[in-house]
Protein backbone atom coordinates (compact mmCIF):
# COMPACT_ATOMS: atom_id res chain seq x y z
CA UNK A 1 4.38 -8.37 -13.78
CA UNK A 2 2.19 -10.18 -11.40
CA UNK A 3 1.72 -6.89 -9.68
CA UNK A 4 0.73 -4.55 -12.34
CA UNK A 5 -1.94 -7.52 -13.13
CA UNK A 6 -3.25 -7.28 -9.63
CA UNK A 7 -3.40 -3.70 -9.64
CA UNK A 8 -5.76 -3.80 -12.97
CA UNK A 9 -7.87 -6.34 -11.63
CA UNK A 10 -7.88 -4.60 -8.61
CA UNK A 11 -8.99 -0.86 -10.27
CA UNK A 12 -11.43 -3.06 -12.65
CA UNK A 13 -13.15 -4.55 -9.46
CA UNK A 14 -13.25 -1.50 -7.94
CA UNK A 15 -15.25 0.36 -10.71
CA UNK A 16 -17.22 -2.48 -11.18
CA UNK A 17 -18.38 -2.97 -7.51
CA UNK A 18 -19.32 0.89 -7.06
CA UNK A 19 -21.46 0.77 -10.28
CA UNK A 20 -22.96 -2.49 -8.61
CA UNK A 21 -23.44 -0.26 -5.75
CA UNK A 22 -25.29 2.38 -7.21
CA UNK A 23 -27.85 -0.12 -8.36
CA UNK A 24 -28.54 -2.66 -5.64
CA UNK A 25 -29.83 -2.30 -2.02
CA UNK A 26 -27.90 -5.77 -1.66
CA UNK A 27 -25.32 -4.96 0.96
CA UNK A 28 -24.67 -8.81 2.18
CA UNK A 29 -23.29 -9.74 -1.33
CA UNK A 30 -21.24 -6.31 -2.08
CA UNK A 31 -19.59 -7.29 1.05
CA UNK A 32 -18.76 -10.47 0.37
CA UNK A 33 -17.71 -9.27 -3.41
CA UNK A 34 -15.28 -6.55 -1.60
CA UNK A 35 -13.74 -8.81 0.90
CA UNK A 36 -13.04 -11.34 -1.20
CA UNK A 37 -11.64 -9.80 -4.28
CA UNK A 38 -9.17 -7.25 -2.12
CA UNK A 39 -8.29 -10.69 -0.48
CA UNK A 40 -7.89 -12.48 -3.84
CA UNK A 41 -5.64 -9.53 -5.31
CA UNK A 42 -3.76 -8.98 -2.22
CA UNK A 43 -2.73 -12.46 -1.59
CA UNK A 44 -1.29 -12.38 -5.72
CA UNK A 45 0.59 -8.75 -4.54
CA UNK A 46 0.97 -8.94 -0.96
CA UNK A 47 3.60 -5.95 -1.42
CA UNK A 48 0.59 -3.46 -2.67
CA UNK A 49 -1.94 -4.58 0.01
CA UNK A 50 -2.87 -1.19 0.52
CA UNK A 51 -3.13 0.21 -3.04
CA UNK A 52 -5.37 -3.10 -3.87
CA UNK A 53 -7.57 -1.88 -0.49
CA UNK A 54 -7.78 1.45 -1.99
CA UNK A 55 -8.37 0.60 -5.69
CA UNK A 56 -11.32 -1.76 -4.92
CA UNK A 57 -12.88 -0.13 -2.23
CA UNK A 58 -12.06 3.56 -2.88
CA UNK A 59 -14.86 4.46 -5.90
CA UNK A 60 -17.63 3.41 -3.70
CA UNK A 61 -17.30 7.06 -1.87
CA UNK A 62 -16.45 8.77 -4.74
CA UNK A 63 -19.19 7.48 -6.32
CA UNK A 64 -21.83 8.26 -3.65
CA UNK A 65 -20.38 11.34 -3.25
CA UNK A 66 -21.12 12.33 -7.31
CA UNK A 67 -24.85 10.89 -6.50
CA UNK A 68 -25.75 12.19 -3.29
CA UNK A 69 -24.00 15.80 -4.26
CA UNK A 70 -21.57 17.53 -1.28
CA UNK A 71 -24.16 19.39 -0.05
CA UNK A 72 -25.71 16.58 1.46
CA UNK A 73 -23.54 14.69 4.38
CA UNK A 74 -21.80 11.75 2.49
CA UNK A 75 -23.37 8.44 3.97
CA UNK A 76 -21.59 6.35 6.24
CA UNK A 77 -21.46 3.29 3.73
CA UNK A 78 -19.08 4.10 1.64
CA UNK A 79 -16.15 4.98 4.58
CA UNK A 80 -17.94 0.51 5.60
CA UNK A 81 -16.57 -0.34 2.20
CA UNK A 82 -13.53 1.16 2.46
CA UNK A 83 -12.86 -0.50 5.74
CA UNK A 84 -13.90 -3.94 4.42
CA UNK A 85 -11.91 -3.97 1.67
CA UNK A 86 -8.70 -2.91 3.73
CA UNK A 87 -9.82 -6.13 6.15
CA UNK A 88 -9.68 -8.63 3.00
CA UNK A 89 -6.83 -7.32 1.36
CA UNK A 90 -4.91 -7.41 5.06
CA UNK A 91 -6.16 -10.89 5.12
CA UNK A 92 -4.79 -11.59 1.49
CA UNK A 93 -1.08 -10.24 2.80
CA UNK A 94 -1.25 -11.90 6.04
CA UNK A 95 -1.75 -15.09 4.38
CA UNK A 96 0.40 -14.45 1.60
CA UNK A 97 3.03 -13.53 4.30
CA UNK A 98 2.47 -16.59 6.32
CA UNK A 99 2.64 -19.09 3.25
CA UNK A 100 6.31 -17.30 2.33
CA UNK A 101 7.53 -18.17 5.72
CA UNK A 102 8.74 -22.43 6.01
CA UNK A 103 7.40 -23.60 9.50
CA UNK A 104 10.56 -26.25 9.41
CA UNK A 105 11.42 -26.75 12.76
């Protein structure tokens, strides 16, 4: 259950951080917003790091892709997204990983 929780929260914060990118220059606090929601939501479903990646980071693309038009060459900022939000959310199952583990000696 957990998982299909972190996988709406995950596809809420996703549309919800490309419509914030459509209307902000503010790239310091969309980064910090991406890294640490896919870090949040992949340390609650370390299983589906890479769906949580995709889900938050994945409309910001799509999205400047629909505003800028294809004709134009997609900017570069939306592939930076992408790879920040795959960074957090591997941080999220990392430490979700490592917490599982007992470090009894």
């Amino acid at each position: 259950m957990k998982n299909v929780i972190a996988m709406v929260l995950a596809l809420a914060a996703g549309l919800l951080l490309a419509t914030y990118d459509l209307r902000t220059d503010d790239t310091g606090i969309e980064v910090g917003l991406l890294l640490i929601s896919s870090f949040a939501l992949a340390f609650i479903a370390p299983r589906w790091w890479w769906a949580i990646a995709l889900l938050v980071g994945g409309f910001i693309p799509i999205f400047e892709l629909t505003v800028q038009g294809l004709a134009s060459a997609p900017a570069p900022s939306g592939v930076v997204a992408l790879v920040f939000t795959f960074i957090g959310a591997l941080g999220g199952f990392a430490i979700a990983r490592a917490s599982r583990t007992s470090a009894a000696a």
